[in-house]
ModelCIF file with pLDDT and N, C-alpha, C, O atoms, coordinates in Angstrom:
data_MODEL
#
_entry.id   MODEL 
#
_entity.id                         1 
_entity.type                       polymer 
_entity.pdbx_number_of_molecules   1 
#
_entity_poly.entity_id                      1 
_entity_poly.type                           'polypeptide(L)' 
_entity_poly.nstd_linkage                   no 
_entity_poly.nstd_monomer                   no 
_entity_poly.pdbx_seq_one_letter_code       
;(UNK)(UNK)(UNK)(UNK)(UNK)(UNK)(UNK)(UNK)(UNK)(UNK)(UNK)(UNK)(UNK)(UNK)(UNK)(UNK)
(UNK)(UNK)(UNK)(UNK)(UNK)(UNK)(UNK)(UNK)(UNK)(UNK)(UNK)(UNK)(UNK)(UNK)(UNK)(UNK)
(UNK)(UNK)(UNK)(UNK)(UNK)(UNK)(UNK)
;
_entity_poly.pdbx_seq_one_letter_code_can   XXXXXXXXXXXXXXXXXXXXXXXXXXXXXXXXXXXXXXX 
_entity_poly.pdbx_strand_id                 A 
#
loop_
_entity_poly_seq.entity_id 
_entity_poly_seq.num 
_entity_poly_seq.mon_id 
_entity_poly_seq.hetero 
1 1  UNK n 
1 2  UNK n 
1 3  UNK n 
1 4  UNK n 
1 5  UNK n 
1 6  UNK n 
1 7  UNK n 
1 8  UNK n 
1 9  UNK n 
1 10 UNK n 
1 11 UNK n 
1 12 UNK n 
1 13 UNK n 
1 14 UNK n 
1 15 UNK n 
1 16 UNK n 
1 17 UNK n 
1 18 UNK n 
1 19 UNK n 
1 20 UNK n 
1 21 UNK n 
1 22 UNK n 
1 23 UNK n 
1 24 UNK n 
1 25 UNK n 
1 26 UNK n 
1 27 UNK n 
1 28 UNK n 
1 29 UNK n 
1 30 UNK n 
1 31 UNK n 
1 32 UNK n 
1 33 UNK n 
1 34 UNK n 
1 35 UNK n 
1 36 UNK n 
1 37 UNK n 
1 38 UNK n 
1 39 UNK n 
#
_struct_asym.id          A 
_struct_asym.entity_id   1 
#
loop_
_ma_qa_metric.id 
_ma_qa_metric.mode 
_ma_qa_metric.name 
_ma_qa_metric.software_group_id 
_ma_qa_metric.type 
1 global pLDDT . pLDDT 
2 local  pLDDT . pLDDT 
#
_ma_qa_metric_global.metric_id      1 
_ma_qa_metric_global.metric_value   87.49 
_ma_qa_metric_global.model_id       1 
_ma_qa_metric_global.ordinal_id     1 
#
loop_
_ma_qa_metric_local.label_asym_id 
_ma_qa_metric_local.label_comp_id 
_ma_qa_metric_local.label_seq_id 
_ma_qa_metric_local.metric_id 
_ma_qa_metric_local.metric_value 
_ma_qa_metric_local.model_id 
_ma_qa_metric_local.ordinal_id 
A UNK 1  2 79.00 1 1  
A UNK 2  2 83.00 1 2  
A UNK 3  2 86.00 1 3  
A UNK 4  2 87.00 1 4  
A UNK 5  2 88.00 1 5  
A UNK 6  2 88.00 1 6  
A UNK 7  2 87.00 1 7  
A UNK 8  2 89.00 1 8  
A UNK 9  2 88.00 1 9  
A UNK 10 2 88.00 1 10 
A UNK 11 2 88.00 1 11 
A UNK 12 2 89.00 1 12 
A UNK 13 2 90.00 1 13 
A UNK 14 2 90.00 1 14 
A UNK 15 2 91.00 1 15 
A UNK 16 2 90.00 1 16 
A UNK 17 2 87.00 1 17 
A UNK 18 2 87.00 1 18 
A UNK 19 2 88.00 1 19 
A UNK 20 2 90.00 1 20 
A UNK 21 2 92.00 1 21 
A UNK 22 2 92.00 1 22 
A UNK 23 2 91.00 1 23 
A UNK 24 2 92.00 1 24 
A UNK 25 2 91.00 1 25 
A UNK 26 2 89.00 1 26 
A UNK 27 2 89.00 1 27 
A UNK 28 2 91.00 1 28 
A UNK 29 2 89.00 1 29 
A UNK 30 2 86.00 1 30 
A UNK 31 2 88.00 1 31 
A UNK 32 2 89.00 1 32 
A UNK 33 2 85.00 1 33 
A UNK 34 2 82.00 1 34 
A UNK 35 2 85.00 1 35 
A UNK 36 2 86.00 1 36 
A UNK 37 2 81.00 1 37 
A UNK 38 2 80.00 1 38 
A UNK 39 2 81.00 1 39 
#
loop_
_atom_site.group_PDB 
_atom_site.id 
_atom_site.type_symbol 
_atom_site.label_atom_id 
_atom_site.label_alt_id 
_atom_site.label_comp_id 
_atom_site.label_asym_id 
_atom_site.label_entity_id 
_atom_site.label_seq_id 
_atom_site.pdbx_PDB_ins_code 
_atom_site.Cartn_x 
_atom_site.Cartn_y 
_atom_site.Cartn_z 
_atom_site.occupancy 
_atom_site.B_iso_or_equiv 
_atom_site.pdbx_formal_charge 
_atom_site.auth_seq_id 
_atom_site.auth_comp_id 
_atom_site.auth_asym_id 
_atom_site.auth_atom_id 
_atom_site.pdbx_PDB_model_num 
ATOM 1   N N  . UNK A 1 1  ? -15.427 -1.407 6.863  1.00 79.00 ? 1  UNK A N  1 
ATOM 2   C CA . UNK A 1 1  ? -14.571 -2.563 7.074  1.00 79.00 ? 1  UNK A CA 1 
ATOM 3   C C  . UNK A 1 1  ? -13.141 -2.086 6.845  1.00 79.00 ? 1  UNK A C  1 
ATOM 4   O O  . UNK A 1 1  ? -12.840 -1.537 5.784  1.00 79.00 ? 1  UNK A O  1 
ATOM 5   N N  . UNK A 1 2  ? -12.469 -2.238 7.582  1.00 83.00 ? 2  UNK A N  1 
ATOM 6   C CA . UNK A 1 2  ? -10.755 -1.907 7.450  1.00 83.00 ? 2  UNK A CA 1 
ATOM 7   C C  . UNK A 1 2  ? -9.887  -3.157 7.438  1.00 83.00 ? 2  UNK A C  1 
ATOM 8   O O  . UNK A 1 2  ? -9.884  -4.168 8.140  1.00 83.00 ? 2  UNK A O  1 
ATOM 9   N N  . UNK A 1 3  ? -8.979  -2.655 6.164  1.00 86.00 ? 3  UNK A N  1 
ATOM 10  C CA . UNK A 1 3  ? -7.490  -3.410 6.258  1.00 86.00 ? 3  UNK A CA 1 
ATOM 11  C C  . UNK A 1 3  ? -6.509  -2.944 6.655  1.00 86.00 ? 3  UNK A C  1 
ATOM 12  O O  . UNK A 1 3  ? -6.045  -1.967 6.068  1.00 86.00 ? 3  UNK A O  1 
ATOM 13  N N  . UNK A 1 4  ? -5.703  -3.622 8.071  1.00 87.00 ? 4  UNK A N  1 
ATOM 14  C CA . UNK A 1 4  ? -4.890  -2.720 8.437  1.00 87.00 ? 4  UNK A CA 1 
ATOM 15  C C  . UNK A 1 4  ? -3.679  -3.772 8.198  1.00 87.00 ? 4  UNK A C  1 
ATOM 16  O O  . UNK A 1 4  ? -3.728  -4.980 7.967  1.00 87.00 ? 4  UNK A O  1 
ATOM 17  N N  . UNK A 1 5  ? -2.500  -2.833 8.344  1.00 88.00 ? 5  UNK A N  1 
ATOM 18  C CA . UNK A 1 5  ? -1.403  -3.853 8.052  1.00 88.00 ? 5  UNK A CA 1 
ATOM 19  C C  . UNK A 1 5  ? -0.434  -3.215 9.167  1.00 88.00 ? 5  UNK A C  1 
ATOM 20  O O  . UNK A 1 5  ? -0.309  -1.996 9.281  1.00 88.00 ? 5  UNK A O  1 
ATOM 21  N N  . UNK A 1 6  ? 0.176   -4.056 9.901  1.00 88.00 ? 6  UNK A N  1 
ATOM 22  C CA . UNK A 1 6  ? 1.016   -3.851 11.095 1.00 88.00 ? 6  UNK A CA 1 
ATOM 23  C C  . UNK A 1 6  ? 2.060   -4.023 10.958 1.00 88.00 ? 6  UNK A C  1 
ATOM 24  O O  . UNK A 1 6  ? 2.724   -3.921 11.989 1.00 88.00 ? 6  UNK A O  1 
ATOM 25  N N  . UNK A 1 7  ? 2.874   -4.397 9.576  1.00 87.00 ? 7  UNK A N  1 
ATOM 26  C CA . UNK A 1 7  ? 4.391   -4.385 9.536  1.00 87.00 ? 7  UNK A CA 1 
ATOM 27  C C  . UNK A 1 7  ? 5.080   -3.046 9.024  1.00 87.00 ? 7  UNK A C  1 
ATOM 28  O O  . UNK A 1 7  ? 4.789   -2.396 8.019  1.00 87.00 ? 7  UNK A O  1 
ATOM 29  N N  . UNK A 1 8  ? 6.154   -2.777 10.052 1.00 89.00 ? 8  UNK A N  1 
ATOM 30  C CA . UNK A 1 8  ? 7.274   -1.697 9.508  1.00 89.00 ? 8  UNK A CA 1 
ATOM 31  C C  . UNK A 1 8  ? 7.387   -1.387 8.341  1.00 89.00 ? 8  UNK A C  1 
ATOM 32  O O  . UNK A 1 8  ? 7.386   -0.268 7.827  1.00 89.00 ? 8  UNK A O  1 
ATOM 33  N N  . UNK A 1 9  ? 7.545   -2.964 7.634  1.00 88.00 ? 9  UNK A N  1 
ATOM 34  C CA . UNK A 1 9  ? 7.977   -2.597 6.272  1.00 88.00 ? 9  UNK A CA 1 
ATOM 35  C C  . UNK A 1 9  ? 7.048   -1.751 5.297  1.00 88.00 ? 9  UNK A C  1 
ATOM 36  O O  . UNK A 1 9  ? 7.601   -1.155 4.372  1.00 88.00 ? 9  UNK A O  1 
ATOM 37  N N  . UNK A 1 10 ? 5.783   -1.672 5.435  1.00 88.00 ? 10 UNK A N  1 
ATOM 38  C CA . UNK A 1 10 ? 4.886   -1.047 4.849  1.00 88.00 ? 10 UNK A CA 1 
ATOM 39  C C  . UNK A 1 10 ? 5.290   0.452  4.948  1.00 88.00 ? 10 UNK A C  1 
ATOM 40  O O  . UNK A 1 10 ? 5.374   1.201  3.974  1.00 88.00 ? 10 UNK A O  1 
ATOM 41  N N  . UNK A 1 11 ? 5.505   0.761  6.100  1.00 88.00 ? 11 UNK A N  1 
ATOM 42  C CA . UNK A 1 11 ? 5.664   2.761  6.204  1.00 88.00 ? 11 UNK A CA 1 
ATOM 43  C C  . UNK A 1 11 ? 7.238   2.651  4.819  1.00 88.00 ? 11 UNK A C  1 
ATOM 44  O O  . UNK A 1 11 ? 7.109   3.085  3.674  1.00 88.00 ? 11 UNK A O  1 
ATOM 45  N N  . UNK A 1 12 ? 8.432   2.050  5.297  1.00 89.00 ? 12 UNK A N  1 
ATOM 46  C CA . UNK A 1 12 ? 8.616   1.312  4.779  1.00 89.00 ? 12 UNK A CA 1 
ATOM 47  C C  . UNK A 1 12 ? 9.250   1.745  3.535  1.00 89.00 ? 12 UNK A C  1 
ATOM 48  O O  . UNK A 1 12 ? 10.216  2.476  3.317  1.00 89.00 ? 12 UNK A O  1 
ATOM 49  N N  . UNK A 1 13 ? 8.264   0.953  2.604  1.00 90.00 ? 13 UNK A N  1 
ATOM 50  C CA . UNK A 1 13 ? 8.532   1.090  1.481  1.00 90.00 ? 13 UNK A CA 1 
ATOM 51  C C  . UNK A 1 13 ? 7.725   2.426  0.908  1.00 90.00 ? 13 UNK A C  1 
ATOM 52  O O  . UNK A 1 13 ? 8.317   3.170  0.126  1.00 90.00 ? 13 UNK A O  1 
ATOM 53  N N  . UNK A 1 14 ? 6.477   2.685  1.280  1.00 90.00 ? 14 UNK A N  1 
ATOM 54  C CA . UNK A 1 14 ? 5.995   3.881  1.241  1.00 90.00 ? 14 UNK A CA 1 
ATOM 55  C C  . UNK A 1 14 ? 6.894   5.207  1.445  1.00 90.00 ? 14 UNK A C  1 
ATOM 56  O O  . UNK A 1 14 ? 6.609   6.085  0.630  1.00 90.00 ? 14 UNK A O  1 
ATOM 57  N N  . UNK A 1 15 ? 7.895   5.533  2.336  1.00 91.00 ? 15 UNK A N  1 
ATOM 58  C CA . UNK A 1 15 ? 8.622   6.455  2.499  1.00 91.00 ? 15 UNK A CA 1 
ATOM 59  C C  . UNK A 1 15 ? 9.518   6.140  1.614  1.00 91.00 ? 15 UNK A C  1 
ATOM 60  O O  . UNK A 1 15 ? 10.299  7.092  1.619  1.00 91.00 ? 15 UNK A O  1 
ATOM 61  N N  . UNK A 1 16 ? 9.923   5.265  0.750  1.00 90.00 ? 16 UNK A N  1 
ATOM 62  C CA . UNK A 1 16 ? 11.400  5.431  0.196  1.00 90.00 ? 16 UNK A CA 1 
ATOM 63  C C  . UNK A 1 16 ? 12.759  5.407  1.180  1.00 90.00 ? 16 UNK A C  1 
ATOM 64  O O  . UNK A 1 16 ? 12.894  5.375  2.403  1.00 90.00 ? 16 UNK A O  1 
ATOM 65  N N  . UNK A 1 17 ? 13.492  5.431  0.305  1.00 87.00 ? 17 UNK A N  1 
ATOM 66  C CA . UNK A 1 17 ? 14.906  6.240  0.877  1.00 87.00 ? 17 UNK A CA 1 
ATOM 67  C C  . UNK A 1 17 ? 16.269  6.194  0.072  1.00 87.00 ? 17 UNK A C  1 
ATOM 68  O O  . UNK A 1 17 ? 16.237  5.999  -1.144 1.00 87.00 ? 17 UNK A O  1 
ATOM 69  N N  . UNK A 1 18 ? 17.357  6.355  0.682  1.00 87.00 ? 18 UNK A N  1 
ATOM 70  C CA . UNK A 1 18 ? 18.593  6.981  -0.126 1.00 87.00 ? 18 UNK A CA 1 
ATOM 71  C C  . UNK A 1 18 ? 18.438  6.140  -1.402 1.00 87.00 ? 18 UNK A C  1 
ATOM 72  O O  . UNK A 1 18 ? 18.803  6.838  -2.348 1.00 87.00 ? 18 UNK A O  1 
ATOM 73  N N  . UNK A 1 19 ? 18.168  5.306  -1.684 1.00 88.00 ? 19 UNK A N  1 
ATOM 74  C CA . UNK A 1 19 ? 18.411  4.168  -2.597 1.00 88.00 ? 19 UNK A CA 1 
ATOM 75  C C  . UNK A 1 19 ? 16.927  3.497  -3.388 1.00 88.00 ? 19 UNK A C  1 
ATOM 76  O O  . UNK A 1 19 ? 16.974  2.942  -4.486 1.00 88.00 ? 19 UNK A O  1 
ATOM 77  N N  . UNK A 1 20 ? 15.683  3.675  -2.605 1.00 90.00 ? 20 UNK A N  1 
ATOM 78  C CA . UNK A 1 20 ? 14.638  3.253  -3.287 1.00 90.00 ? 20 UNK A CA 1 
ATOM 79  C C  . UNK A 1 20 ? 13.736  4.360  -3.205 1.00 90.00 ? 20 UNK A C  1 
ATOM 80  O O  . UNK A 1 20 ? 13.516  4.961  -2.153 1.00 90.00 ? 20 UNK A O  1 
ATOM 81  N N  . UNK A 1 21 ? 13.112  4.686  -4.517 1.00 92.00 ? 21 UNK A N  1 
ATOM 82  C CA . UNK A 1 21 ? 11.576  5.261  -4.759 1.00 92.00 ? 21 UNK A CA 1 
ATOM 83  C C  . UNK A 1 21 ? 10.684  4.076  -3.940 1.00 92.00 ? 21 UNK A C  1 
ATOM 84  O O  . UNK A 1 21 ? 10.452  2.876  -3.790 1.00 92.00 ? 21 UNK A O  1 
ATOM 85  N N  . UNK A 1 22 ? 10.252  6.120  -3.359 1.00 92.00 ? 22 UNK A N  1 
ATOM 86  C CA . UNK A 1 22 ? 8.413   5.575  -2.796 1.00 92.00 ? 22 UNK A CA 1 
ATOM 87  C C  . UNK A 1 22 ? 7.743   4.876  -3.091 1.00 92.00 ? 22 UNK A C  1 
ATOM 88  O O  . UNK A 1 22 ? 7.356   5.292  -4.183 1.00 92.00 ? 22 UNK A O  1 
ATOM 89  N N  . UNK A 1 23 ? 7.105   3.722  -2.821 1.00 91.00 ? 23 UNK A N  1 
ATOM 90  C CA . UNK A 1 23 ? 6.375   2.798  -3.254 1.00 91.00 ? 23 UNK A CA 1 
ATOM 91  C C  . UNK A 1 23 ? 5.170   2.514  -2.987 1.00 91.00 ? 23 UNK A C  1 
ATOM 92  O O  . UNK A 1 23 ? 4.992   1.565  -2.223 1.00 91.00 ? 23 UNK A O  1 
ATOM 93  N N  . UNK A 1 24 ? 3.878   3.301  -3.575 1.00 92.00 ? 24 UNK A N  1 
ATOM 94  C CA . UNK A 1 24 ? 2.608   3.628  -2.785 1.00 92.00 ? 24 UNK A CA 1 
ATOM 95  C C  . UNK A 1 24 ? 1.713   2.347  -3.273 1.00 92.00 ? 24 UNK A C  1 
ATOM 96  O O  . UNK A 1 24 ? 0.885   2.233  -4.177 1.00 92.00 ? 24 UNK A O  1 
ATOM 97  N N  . UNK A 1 25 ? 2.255   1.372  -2.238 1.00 91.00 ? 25 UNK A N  1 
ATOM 98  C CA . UNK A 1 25 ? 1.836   0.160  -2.236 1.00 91.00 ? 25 UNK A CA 1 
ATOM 99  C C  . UNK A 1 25 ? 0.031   0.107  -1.969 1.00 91.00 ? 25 UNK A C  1 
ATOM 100 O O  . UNK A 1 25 ? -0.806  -0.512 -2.627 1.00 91.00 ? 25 UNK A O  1 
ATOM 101 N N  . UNK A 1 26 ? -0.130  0.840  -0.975 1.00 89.00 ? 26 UNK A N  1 
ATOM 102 C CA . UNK A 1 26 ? -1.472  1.505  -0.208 1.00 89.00 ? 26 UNK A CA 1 
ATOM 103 C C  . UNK A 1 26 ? -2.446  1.857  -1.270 1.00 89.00 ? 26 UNK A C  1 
ATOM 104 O O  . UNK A 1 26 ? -3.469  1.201  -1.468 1.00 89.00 ? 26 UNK A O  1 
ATOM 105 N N  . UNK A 1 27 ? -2.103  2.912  -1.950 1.00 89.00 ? 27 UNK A N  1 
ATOM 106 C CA . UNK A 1 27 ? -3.508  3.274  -3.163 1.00 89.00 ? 27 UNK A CA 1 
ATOM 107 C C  . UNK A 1 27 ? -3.167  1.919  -4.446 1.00 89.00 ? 27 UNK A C  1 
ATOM 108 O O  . UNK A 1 27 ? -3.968  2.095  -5.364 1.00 89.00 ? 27 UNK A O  1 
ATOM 109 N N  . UNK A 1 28 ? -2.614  1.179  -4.621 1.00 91.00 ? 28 UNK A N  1 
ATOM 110 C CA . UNK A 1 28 ? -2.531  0.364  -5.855 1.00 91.00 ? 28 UNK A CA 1 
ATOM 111 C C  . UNK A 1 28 ? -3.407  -0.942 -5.013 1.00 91.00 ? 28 UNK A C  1 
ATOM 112 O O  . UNK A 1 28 ? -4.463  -1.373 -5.475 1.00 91.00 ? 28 UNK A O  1 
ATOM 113 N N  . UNK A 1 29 ? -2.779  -1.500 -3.684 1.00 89.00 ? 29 UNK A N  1 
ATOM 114 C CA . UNK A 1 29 ? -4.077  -2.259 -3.141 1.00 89.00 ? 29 UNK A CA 1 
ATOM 115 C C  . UNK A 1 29 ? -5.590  -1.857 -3.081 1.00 89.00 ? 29 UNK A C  1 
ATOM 116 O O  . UNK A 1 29 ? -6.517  -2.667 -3.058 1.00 89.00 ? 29 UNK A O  1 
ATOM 117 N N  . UNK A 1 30 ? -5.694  -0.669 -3.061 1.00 86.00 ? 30 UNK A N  1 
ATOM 118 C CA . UNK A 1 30 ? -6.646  0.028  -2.546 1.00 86.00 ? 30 UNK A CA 1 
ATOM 119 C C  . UNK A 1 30 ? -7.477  -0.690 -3.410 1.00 86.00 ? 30 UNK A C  1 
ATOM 120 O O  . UNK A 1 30 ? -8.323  -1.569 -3.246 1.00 86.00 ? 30 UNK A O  1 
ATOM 121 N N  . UNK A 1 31 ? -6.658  0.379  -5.135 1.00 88.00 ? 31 UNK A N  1 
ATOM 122 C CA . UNK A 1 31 ? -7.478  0.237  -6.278 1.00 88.00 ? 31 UNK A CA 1 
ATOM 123 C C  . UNK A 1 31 ? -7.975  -1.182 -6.724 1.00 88.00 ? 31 UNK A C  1 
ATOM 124 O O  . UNK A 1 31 ? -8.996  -1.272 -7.405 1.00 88.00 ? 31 UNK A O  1 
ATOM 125 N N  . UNK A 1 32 ? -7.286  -2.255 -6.360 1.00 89.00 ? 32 UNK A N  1 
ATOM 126 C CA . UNK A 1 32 ? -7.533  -3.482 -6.666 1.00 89.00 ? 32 UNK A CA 1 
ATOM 127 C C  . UNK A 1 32 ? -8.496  -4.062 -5.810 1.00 89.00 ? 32 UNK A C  1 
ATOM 128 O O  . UNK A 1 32 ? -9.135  -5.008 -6.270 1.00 89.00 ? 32 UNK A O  1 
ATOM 129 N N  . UNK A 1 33 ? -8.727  -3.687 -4.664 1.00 85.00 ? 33 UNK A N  1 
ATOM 130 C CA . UNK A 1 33 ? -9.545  -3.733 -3.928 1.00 85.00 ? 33 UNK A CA 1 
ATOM 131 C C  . UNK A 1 33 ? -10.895 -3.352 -4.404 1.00 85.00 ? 33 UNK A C  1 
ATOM 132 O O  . UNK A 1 33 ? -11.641 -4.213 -4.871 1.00 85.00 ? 33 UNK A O  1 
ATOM 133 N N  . UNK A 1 34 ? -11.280 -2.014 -4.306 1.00 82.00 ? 34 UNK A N  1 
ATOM 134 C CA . UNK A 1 34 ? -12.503 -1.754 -5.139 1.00 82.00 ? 34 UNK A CA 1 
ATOM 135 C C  . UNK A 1 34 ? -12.837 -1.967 -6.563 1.00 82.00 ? 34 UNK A C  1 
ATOM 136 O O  . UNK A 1 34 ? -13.976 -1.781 -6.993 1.00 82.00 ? 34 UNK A O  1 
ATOM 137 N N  . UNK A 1 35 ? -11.782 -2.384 -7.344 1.00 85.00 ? 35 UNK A N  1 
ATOM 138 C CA . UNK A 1 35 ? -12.294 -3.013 -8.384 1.00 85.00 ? 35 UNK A CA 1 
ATOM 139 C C  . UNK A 1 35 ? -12.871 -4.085 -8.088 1.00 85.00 ? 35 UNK A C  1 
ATOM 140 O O  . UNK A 1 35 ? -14.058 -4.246 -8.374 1.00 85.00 ? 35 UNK A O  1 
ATOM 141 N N  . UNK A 1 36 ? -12.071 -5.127 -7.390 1.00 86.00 ? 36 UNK A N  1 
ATOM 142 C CA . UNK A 1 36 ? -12.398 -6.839 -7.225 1.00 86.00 ? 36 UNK A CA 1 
ATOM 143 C C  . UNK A 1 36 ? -13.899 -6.488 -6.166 1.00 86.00 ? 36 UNK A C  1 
ATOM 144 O O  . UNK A 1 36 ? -14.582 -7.508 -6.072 1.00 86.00 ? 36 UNK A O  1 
ATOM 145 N N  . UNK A 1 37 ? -14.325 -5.627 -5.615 1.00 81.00 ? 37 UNK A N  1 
ATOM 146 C CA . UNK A 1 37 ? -15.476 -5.711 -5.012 1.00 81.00 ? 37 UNK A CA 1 
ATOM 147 C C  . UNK A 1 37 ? -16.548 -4.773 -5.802 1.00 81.00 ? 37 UNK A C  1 
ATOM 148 O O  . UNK A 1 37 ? -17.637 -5.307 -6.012 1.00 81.00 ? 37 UNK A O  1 
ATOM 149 N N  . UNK A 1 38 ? -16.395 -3.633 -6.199 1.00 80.00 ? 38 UNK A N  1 
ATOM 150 C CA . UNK A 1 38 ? -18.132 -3.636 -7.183 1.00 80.00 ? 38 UNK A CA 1 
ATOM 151 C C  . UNK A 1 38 ? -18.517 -4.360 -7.551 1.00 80.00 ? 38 UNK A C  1 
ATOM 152 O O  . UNK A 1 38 ? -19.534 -4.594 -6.899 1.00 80.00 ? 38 UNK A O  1 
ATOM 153 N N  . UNK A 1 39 ? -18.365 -5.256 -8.552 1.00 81.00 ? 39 UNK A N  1 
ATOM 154 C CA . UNK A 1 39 ? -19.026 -5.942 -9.241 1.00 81.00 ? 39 UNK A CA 1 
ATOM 155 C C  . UNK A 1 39 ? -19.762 -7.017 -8.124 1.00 81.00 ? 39 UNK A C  1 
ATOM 156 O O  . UNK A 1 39 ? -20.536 -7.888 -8.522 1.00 81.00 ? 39 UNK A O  1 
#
C-alpha cells in the first residue's frame, strides 16, 4: 500500500536550503506510521 504525496513543498522541505535545515519529514511519518499500525 503506498502514500504518495504530490506537493513541491515536500522535496521541499526535505532538501533544505540557504536558510532552512533538511527536514526529513518522510522517515518521521514513516515511523509514525508503522508504529500506529502493528499493533
Amino acid at each position: 500500500l503506498y502514500v504518495s504525496c504530490s506537493s513541491w513543498k515536500g522535496n521541499l522541505l526535505l532538501a533544505g536550503g540557504g536558510r532552512m535545515i533538511p527536514r526529513p519529514w518522510d522517515t518521521y511519518l514513516m515511523w509514525h506510521l508503522q508504529r500506529a499500525l502493528k499493533p
